[in-house]
N, C-alpha and C. Protein backbone atom coordinates (compact mmCIF):
# COMPACT_ATOMS: atom_id res chain seq x y z
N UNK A 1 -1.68 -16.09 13.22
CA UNK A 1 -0.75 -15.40 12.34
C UNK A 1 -0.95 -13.89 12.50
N UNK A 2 -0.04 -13.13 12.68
CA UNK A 2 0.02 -11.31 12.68
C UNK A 2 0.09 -11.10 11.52
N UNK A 3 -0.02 -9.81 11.47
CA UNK A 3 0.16 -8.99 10.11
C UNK A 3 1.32 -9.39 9.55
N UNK A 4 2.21 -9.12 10.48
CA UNK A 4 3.88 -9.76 10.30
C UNK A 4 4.04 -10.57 9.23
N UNK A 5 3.35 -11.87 9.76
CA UNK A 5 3.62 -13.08 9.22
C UNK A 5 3.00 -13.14 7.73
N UNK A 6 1.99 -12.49 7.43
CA UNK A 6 1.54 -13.23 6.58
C UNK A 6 2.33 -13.06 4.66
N UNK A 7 2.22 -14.08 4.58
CA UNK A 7 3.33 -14.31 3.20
C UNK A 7 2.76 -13.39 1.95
N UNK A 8 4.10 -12.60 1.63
CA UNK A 8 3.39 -11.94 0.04
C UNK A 8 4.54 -12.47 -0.96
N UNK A 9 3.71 -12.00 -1.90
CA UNK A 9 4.58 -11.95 -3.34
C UNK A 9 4.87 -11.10 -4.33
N UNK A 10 5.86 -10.51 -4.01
CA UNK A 10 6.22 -9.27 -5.14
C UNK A 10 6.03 -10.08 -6.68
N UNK A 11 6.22 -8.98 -7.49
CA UNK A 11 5.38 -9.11 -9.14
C UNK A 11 6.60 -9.78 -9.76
N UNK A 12 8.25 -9.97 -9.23
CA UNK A 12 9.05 -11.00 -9.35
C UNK A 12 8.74 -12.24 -9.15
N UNK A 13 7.83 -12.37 -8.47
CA UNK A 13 7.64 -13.74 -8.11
C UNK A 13 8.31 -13.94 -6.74
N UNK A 14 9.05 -13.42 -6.53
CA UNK A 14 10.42 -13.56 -5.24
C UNK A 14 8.84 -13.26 -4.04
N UNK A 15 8.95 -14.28 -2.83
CA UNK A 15 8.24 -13.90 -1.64
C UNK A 15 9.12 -12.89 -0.29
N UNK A 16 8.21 -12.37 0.43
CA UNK A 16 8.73 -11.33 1.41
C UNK A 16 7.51 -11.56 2.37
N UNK A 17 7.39 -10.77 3.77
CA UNK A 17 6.03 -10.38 4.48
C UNK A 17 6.76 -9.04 5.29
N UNK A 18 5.34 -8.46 5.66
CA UNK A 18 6.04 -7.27 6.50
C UNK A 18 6.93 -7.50 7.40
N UNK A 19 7.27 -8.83 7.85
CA UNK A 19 8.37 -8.88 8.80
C UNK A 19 9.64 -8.37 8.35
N UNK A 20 9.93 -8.40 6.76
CA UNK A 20 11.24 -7.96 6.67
C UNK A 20 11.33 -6.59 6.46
N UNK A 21 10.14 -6.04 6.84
CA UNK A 21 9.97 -4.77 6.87
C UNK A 21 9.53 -3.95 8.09
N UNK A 22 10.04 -4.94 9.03
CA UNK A 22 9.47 -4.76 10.65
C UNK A 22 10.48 -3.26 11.33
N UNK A 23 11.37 -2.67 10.68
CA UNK A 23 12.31 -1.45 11.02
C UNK A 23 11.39 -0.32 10.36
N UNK A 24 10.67 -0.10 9.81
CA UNK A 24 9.93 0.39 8.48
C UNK A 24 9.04 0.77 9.23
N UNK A 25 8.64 2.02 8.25
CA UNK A 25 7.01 2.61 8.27
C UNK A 25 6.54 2.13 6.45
N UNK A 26 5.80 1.36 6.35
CA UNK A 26 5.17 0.92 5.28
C UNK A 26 3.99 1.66 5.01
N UNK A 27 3.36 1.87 3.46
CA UNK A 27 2.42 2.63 3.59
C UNK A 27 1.78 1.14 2.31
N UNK A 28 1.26 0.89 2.52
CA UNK A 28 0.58 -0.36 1.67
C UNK A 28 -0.57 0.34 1.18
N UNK A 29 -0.62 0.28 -0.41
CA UNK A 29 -1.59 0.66 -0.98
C UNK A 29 -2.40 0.03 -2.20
N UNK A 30 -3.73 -0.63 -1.99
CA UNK A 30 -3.84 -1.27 -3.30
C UNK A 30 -3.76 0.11 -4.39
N UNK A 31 -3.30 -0.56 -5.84
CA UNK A 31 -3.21 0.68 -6.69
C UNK A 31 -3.83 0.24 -8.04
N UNK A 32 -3.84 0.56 -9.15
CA UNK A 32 -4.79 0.26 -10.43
C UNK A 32 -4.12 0.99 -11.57
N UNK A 33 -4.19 1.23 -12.84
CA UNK A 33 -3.09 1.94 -14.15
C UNK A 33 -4.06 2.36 -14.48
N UNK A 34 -5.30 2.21 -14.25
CA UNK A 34 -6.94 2.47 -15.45
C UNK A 34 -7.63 3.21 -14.73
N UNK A 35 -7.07 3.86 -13.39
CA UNK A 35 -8.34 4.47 -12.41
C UNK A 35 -7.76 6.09 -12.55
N UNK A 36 -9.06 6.73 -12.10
CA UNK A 36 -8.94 8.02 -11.96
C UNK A 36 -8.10 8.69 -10.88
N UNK A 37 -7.72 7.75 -10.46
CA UNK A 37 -6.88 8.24 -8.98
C UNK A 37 -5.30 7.59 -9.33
N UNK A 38 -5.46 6.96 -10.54
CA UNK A 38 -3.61 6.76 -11.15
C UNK A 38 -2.46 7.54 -10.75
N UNK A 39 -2.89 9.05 -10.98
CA UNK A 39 -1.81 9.85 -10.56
C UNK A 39 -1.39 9.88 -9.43
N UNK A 40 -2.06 9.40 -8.70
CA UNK A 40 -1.23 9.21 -6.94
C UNK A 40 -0.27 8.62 -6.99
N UNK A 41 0.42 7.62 -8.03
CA UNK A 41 1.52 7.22 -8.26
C UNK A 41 2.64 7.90 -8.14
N UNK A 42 2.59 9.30 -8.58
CA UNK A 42 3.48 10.07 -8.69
C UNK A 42 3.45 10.72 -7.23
N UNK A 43 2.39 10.76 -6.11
CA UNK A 43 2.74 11.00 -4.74
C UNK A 43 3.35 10.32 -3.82
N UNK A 44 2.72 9.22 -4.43
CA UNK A 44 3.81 8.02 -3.38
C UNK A 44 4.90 7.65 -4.22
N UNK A 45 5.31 7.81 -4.74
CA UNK A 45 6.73 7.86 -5.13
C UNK A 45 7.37 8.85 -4.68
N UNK A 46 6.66 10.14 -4.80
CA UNK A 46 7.56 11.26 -3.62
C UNK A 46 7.78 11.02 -2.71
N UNK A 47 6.51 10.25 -1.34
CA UNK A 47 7.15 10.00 -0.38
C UNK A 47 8.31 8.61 -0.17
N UNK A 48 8.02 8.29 -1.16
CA UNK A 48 9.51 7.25 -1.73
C UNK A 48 10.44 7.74 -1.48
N UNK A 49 10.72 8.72 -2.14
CA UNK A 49 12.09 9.06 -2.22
C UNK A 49 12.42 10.24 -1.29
N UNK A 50 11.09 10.72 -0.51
CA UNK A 50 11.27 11.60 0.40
C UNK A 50 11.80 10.82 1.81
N UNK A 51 10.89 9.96 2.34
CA UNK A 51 11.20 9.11 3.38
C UNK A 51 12.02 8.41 3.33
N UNK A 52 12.14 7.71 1.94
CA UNK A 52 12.74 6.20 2.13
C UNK A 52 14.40 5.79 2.72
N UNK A 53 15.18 7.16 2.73
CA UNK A 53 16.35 6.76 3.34
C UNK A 53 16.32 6.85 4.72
N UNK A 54 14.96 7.46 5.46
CA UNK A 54 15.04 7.17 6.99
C UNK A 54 13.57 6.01 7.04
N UNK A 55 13.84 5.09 6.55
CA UNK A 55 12.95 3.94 7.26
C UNK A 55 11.81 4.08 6.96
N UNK A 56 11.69 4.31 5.29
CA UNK A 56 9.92 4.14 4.91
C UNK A 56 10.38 3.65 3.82
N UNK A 57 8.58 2.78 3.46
CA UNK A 57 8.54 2.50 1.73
C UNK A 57 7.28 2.46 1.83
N UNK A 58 6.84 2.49 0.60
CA UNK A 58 5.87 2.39 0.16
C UNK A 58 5.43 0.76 -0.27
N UNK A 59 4.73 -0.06 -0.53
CA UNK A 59 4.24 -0.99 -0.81
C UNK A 59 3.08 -1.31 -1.58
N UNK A 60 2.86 -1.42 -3.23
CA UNK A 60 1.93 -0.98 -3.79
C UNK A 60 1.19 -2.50 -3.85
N UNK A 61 -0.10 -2.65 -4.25
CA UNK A 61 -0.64 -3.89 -4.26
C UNK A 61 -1.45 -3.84 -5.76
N UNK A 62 -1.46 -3.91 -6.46
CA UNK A 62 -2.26 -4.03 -7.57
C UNK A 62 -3.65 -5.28 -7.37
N UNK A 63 -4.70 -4.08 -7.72
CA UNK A 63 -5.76 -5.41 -7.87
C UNK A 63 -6.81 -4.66 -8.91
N UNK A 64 -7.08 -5.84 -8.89
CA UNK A 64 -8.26 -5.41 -10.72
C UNK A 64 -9.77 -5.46 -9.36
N UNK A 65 -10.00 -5.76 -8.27
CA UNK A 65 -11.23 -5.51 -7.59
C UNK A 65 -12.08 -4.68 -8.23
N UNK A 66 -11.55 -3.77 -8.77
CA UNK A 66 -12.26 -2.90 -9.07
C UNK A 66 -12.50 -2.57 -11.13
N UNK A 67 -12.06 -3.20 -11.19
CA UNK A 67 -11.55 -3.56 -13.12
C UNK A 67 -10.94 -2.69 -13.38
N UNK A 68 -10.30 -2.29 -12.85
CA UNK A 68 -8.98 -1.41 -13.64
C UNK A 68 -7.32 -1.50 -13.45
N UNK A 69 -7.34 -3.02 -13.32
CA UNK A 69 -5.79 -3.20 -13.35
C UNK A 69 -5.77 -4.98 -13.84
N UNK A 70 -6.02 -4.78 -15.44
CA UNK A 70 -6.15 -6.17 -16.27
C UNK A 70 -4.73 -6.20 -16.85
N UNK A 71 -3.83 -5.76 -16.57
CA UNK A 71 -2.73 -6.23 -17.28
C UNK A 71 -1.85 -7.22 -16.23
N UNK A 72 -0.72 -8.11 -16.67
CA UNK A 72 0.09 -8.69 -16.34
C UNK A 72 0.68 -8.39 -15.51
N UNK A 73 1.77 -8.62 -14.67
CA UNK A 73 2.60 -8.39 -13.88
C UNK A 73 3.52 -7.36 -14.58
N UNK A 74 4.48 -7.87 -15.53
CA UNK A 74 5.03 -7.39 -16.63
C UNK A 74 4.42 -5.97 -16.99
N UNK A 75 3.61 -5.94 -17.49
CA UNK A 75 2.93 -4.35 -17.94
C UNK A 75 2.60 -3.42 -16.69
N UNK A 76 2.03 -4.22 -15.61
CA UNK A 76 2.49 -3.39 -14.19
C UNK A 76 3.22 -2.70 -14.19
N UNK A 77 4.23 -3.49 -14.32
CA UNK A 77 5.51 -3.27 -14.02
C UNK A 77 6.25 -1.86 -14.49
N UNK A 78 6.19 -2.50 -15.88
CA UNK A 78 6.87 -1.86 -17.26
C UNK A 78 5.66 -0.36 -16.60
N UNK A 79 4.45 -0.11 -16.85
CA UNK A 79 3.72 1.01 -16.75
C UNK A 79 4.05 1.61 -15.46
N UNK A 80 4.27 1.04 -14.23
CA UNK A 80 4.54 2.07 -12.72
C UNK A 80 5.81 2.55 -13.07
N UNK A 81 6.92 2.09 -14.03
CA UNK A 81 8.33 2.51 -13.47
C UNK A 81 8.11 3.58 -15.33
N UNK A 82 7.78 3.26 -16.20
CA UNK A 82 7.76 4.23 -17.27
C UNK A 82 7.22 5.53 -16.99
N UNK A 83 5.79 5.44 -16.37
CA UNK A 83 4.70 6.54 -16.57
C UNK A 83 5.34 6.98 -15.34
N UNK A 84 5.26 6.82 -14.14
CA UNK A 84 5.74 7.24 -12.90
C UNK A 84 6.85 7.38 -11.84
N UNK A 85 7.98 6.51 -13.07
CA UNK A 85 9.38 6.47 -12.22
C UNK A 85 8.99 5.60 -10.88
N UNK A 86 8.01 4.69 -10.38
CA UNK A 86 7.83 4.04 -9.37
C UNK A 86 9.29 2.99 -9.07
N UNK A 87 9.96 3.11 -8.26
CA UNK A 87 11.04 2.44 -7.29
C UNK A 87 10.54 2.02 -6.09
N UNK A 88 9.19 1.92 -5.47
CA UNK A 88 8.83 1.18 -4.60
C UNK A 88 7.93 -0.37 -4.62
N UNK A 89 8.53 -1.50 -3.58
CA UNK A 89 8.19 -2.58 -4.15
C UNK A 89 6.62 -2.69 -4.77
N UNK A 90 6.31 -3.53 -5.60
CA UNK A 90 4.94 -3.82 -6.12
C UNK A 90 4.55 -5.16 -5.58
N UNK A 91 3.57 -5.73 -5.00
CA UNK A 91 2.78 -6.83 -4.75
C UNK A 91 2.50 -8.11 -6.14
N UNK A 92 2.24 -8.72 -6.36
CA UNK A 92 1.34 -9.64 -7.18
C UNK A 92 -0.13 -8.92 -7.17
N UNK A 93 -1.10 -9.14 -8.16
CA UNK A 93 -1.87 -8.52 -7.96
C UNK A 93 -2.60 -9.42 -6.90
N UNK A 94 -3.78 -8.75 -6.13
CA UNK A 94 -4.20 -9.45 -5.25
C UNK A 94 -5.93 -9.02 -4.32
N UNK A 95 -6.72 -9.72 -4.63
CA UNK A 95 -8.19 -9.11 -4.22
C UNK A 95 -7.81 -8.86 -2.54
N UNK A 96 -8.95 -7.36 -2.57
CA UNK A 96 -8.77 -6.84 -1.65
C UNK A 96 -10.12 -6.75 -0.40
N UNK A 97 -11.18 -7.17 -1.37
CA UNK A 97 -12.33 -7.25 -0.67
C UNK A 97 -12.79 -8.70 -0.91
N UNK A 98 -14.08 -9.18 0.14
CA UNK A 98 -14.62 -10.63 -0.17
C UNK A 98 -13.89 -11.74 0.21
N UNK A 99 -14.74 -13.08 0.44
CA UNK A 99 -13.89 -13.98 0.54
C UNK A 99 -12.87 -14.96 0.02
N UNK A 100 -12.54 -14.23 -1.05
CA UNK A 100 -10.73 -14.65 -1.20
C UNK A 100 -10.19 -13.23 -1.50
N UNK A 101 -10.52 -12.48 -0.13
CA UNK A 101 -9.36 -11.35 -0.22
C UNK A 101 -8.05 -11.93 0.24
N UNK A 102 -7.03 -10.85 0.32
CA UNK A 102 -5.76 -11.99 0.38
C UNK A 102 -5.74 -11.44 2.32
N UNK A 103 -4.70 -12.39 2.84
CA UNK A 103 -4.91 -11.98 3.72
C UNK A 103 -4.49 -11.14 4.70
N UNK A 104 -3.47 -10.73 4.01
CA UNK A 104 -3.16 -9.13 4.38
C UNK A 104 -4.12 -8.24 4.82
N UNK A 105 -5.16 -8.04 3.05
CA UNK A 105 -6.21 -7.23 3.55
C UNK A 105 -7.47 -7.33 4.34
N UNK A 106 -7.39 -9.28 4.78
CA UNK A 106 -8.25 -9.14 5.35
C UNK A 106 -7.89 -8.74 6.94
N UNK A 107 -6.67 -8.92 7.48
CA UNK A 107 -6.16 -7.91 8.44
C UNK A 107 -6.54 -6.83 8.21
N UNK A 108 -6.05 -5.88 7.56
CA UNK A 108 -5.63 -4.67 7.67
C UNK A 108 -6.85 -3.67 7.19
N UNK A 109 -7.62 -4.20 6.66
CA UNK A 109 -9.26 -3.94 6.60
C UNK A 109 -10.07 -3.89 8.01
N UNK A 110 -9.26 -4.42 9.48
CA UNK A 110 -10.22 -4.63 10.86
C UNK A 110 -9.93 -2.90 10.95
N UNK A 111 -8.75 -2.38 10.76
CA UNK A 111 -8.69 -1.03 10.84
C UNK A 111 -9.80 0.38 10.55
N UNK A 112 -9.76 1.08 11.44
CA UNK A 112 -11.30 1.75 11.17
C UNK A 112 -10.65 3.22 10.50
N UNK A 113 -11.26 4.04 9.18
CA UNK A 113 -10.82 5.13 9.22
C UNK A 113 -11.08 5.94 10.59
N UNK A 114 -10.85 7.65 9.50
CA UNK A 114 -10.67 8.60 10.40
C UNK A 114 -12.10 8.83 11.17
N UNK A 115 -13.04 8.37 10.55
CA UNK A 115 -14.07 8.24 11.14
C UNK A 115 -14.63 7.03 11.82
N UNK A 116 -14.23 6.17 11.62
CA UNK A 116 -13.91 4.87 12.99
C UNK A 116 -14.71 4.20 11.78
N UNK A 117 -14.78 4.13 10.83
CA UNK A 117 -15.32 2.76 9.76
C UNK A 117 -14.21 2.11 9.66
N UNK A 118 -14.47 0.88 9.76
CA UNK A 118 -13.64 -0.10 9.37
C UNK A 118 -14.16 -1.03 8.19
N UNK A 119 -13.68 -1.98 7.84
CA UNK A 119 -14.91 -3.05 6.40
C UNK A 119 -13.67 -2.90 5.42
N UNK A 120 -14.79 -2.97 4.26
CA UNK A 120 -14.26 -3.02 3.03
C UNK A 120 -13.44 -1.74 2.01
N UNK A 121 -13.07 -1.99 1.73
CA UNK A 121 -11.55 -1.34 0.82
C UNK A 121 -12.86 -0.70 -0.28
N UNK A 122 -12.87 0.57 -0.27
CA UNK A 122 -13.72 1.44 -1.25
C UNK A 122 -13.76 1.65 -2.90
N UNK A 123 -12.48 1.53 -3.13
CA UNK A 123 -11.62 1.84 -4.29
C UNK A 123 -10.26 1.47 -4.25
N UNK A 124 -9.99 1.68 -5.30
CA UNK A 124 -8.47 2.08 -5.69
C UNK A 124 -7.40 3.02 -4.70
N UNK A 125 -6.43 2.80 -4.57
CA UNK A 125 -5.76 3.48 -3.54
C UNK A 125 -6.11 3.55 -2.22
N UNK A 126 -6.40 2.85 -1.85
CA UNK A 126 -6.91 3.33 -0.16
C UNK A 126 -5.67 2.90 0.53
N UNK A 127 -5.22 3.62 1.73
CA UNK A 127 -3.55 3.38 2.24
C UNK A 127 -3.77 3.12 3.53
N UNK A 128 -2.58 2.08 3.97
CA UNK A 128 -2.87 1.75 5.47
C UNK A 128 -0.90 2.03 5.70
N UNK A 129 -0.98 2.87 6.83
CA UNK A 129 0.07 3.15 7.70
C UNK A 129 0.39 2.27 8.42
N UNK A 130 1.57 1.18 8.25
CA UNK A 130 1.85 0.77 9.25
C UNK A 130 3.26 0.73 9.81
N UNK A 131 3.39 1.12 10.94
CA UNK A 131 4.68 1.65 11.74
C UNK A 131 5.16 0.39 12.85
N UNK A 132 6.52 0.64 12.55
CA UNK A 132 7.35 -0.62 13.22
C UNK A 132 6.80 -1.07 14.52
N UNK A 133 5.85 -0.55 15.15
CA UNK A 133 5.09 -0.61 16.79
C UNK A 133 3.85 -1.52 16.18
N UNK A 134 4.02 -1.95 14.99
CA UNK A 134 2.15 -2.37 14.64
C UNK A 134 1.60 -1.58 14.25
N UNK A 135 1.31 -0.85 15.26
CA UNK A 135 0.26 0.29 14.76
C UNK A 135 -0.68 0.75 13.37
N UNK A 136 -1.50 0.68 13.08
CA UNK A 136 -2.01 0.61 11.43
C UNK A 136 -3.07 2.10 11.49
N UNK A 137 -2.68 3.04 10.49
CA UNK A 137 -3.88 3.83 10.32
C UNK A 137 -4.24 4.34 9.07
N UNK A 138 -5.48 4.34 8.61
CA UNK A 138 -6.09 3.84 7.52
C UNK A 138 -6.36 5.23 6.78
N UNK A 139 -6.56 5.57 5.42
CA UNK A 139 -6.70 6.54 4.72
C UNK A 139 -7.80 6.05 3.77
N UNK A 140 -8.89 6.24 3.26
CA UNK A 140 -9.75 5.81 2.30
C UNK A 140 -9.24 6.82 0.87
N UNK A 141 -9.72 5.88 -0.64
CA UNK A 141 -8.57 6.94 -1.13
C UNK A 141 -8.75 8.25 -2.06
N UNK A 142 -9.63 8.76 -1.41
CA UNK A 142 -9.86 10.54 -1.70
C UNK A 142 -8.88 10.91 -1.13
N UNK A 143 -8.20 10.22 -0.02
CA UNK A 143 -6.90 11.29 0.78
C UNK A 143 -5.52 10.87 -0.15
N UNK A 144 -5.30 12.25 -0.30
CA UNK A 144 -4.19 12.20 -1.04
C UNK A 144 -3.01 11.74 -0.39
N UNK A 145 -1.89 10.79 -1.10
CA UNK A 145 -0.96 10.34 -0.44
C UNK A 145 0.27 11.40 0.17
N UNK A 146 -0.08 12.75 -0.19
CA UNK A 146 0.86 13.70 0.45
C UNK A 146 -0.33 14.41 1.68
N UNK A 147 -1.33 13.89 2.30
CA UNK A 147 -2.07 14.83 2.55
C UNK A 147 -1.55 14.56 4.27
N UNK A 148 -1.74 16.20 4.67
CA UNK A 148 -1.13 16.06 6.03
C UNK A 148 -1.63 14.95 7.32
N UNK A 149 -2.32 14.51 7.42
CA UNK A 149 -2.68 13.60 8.03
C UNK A 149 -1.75 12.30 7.49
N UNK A 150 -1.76 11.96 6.14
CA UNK A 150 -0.57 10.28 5.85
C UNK A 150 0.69 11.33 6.34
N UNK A 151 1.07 12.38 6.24
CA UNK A 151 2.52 12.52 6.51
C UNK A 151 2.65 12.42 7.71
N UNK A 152 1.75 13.13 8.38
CA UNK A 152 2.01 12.86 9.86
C UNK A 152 1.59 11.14 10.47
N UNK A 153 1.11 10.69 10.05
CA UNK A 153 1.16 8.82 10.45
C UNK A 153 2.76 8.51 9.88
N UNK A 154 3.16 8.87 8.88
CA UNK A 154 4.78 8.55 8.35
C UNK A 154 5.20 8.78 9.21
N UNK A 155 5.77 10.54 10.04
CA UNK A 155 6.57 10.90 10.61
C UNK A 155 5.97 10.29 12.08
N UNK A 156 5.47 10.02 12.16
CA UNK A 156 4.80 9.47 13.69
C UNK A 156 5.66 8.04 13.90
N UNK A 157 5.29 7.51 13.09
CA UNK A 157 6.50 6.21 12.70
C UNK A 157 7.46 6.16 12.73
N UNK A 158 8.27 7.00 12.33
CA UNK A 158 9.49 7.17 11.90
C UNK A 158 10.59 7.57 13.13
N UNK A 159 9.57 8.64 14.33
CA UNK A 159 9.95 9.28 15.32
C UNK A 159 9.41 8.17 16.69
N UNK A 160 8.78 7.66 16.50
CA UNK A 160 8.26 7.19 17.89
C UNK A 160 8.68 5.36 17.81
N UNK A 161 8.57 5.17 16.13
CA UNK A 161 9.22 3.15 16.52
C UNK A 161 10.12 3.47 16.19
């Protein structure tokens, strides 16, 4: 199974996988409502609405891995689009490290940062670039979702698949 394939579930319940997002530069990010790094919400929603009419989205993943995302789907919900105006799809919540990570991340975790680590998901927010070629490149999440390095993996995407 590829990255492609593997089956998700938005917080509708409705299923999707990156295949229907195979034209796309996706920026998949687990995310949290209780963490200190919350406000990145409001960055990737910029590049929401900055990119998204030439072939990007964002893709948020909610997971409590870290205990700070105990609410429902529903309060997800209701909290990304109140507090942050979020319009990009949301995941089910879903563990990101260990063995029942889902398996997205256990793909997209072989990816090594900017410093060639690859492993386990650190925190909250950590973002993986992935561009219609495959291609995956990883951000741990001190990097801000506007920070020139994710824009340039966006526009790299955007221009070259």
């Amino acid at each position: 199974m590829t990255l492609r394939d593997i089956p998700l579930t938005l917080l509708d319940g409705s299923t999707t996988s990156l295949a229907d997002y195979a034209d796309r530069v996706v920026l998949v990010v687990n995310v949290a409502s209780r963490c200190g790094l919350t406000p990145q919400y409001a960055k990737l929603e910029d590049l929401q609405r900055t990119y998204g009419e030439r072939g990007f989205t964002v893709l948020g993943v909610p997971s409590n891995q870290f205990l700070q995302e105990p609410g429902s789907a529903e309060s997800i919900q209701e909290f990304c689009s109140t507090t942050y105006g979020v319009t990009f799809p949301l995941l089910e919540k879903a563990k990101v490290n260990g063995r029942n990570a889902h398996p997205l991340y256990a793909e997209l975790k072989k990816t090594p940062d900017a410093d060639g680590k690859a492993g386990r998901v650190t925190w909250n927010f950590e973002k993986f670039v992935v561009a219609p070629s495959g291609r995956v490149s990883r951000f741990r999440p001190s990097v801000q979702p506007d920070d020139p390095a994710v824009v340039a993996a966006i526009e790299e995407g955007l221009v070259a698949d």
